[in-house]
C-alpha atoms as a PDB file:
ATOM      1  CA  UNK A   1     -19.617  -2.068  -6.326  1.00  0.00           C
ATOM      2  CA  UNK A   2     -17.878   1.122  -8.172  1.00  0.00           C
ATOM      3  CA  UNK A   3     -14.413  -0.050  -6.243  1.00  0.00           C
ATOM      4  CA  UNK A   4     -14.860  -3.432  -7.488  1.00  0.00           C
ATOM      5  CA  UNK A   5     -15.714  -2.345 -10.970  1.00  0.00           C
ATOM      6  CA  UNK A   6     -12.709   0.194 -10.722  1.00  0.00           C
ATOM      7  CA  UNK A   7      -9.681  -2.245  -9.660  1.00  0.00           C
ATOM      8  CA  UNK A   8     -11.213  -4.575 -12.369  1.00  0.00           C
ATOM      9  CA  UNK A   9     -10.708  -2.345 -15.263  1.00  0.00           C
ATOM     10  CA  UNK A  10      -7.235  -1.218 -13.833  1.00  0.00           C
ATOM     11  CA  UNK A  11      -6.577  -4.722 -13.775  1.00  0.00           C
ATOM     12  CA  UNK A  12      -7.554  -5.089 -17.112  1.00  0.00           C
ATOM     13  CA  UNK A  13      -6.037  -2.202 -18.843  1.00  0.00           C
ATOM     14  CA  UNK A  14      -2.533  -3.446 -16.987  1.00  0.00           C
ATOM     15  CA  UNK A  15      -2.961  -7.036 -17.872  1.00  0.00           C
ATOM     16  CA  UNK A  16      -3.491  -5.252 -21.800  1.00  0.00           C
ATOM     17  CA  UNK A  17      -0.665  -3.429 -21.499  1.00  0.00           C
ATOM     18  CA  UNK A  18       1.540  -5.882 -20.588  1.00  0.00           C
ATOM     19  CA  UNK A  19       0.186  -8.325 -23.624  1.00  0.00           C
ATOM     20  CA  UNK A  20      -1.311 -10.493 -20.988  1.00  0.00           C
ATOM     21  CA  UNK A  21      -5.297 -11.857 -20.539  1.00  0.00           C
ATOM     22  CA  UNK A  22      -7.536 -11.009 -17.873  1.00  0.00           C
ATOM     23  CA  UNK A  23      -8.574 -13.603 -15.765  1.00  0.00           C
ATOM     24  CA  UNK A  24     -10.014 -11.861 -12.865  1.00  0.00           C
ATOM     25  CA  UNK A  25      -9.562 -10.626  -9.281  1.00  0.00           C
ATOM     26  CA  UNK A  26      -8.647 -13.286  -7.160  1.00  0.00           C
ATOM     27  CA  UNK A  27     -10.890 -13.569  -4.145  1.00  0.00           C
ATOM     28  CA  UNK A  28      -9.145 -13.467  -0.923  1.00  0.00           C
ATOM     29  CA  UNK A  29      -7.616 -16.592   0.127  1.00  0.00           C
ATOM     30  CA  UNK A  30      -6.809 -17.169  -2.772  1.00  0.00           C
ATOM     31  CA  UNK A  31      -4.238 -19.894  -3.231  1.00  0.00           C
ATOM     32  CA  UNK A  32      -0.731 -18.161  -4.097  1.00  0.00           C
ATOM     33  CA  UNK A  33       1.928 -19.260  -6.542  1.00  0.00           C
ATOM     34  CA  UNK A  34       4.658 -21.244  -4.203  1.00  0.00           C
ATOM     35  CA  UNK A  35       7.312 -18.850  -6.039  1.00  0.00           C
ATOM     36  CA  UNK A  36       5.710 -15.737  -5.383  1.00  0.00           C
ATOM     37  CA  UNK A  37       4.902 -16.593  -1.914  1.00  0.00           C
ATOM     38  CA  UNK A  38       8.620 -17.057  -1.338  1.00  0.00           C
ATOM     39  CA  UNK A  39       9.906 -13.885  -3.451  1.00  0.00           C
ATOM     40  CA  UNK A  40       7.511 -11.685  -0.965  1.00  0.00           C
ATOM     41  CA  UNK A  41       9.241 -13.693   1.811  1.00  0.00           C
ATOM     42  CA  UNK A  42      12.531 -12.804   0.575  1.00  0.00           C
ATOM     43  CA  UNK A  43      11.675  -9.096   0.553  1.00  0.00           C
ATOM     44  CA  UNK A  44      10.824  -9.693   4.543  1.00  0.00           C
ATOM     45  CA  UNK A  45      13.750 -11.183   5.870  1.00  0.00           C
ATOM     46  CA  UNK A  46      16.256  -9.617   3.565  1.00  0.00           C
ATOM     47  CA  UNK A  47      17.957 -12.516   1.671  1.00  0.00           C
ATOM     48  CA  UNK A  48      17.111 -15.364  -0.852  1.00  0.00           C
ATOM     49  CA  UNK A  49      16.964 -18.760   1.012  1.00  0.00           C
ATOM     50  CA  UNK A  50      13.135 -18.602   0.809  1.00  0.00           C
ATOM     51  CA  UNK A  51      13.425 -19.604  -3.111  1.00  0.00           C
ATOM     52  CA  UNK A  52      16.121 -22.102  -2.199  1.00  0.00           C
ATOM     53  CA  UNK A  53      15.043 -25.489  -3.295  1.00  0.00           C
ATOM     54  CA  UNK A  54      11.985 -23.997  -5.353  1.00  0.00           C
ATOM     55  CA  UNK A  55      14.430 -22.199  -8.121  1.00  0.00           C
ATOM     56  CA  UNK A  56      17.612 -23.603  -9.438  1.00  0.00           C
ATOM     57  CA  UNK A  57      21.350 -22.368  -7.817  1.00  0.00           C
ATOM     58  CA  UNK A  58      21.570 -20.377 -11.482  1.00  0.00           C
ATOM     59  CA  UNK A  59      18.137 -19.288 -11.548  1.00  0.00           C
ATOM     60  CA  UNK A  60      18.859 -17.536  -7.665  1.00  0.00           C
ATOM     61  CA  UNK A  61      21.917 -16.752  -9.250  1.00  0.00           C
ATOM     62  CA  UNK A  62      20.500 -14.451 -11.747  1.00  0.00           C
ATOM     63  CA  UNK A  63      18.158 -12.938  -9.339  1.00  0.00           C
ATOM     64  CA  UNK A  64      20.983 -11.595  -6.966  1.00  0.00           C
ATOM     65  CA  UNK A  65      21.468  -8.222  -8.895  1.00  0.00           C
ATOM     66  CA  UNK A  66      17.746  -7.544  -8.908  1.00  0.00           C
ATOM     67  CA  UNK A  67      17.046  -8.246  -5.345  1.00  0.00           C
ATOM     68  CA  UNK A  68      19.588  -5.998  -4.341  1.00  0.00           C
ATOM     69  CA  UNK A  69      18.101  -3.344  -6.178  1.00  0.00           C
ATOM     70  CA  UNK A  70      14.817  -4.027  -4.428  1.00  0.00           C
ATOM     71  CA  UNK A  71      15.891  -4.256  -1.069  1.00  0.00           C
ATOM     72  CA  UNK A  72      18.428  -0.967  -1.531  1.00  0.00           C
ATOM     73  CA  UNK A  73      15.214   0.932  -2.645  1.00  0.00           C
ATOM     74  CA  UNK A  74      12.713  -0.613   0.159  1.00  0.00           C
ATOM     75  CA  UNK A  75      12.894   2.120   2.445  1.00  0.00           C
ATOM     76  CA  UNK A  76      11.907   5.187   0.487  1.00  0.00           C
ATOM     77  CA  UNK A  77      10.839   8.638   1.710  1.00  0.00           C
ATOM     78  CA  UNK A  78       6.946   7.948   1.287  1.00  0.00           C
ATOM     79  CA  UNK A  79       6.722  11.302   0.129  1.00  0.00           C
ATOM     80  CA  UNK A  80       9.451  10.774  -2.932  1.00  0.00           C
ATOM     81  CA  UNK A  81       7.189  10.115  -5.581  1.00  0.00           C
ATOM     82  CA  UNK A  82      10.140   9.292  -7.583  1.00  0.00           C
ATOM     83  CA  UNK A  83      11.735   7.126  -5.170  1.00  0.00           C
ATOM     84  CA  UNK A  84       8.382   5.146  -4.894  1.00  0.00           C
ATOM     85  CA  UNK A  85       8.172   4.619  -8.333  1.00  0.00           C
ATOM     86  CA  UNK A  86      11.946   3.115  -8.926  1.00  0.00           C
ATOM     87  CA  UNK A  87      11.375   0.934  -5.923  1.00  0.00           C
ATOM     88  CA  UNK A  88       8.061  -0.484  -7.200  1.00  0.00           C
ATOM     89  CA  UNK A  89       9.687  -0.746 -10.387  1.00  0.00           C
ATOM     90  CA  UNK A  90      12.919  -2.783  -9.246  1.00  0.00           C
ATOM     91  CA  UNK A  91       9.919  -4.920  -6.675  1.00  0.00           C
ATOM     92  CA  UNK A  92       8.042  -5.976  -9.659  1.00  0.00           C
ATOM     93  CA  UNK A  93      10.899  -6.388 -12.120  1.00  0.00           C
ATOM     94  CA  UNK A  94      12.313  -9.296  -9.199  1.00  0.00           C
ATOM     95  CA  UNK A  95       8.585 -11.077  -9.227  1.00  0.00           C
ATOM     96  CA  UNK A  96       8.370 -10.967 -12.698  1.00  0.00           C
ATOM     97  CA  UNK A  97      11.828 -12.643 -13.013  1.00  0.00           C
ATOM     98  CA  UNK A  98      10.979 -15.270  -9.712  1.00  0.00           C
ATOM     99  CA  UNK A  99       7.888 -16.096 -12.090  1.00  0.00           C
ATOM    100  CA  UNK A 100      10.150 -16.660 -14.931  1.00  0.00           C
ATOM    101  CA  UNK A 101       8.151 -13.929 -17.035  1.00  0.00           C
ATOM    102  CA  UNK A 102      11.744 -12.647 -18.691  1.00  0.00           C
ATOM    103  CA  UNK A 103      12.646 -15.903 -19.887  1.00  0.00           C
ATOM    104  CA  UNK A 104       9.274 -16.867 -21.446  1.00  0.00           C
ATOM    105  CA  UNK A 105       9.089 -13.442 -23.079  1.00  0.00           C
ATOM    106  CA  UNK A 106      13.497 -13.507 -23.790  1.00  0.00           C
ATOM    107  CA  UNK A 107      13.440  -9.894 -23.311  1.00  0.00           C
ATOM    108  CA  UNK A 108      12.733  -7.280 -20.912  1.00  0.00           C
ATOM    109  CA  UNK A 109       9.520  -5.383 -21.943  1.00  0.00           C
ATOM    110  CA  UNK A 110      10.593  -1.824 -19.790  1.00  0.00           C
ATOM    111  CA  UNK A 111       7.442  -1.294 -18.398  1.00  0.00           C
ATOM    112  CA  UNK A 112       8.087   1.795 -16.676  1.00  0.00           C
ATOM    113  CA  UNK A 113      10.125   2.991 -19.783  1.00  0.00           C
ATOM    114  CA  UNK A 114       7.214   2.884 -22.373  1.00  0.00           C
ATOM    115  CA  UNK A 115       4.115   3.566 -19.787  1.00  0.00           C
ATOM    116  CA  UNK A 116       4.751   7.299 -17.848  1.00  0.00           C
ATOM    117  CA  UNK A 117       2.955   7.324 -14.885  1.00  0.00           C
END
């Protein structure tokens, strides 16, 4: 109950910070977004052609530079806190673009930038 009442209110606060509502965990089994699903395929086998066909040729395009980033930072030292950080960073900076977050917001909110961790 306290771990459930924990990752809710992290949730929460996160969702808040990033200007976002709460809507709840998501049990497990959960159905996932088709474009997410792919994006965390794309991080498995190394390359884009899981969003093929589900983003446009510009869209994939644009997401080159970032996956990159991601993939060049995948295999941290699990004891570089640092390095941990700027990987999660560039990971969730990818998603966020897969789910088209930095076009509906037409800027990049720096996350990491305004929120020390």
């Amino acid at each position: 109950m306290a771990d459930r009442y924990f990752l809710e209110n992290l949730v929460r606060i996160h969702r808040a910070g990033e200007g976002a509502f709460y809507e709840g965990l998501k049990p497990s089994g959960a159905p996932i977004d088709e474009k997410v699903a792919a994006a965390d395929k794309c991080i498995e086998v190394g390359n884009l052609s899981p969003l093929e066909g589900l983003l446009s040729h510009e869209e994939i395009h644009e997401l080159e530079g970032k996956f990159e980033k991601a993939l060049s930072l995948k295999t941290f030292d699990v004891d570089d806190v640092e390095a941990g950080r700027a990987y999660i960073e560039a990971y969730v900076d990818f998603f966020k673009t897969v789910e088209g977050e930095h076009h509906a917001h037409k800027h990049d909110l720096g996350h990491a930038a305004h929120h020390p961790h």
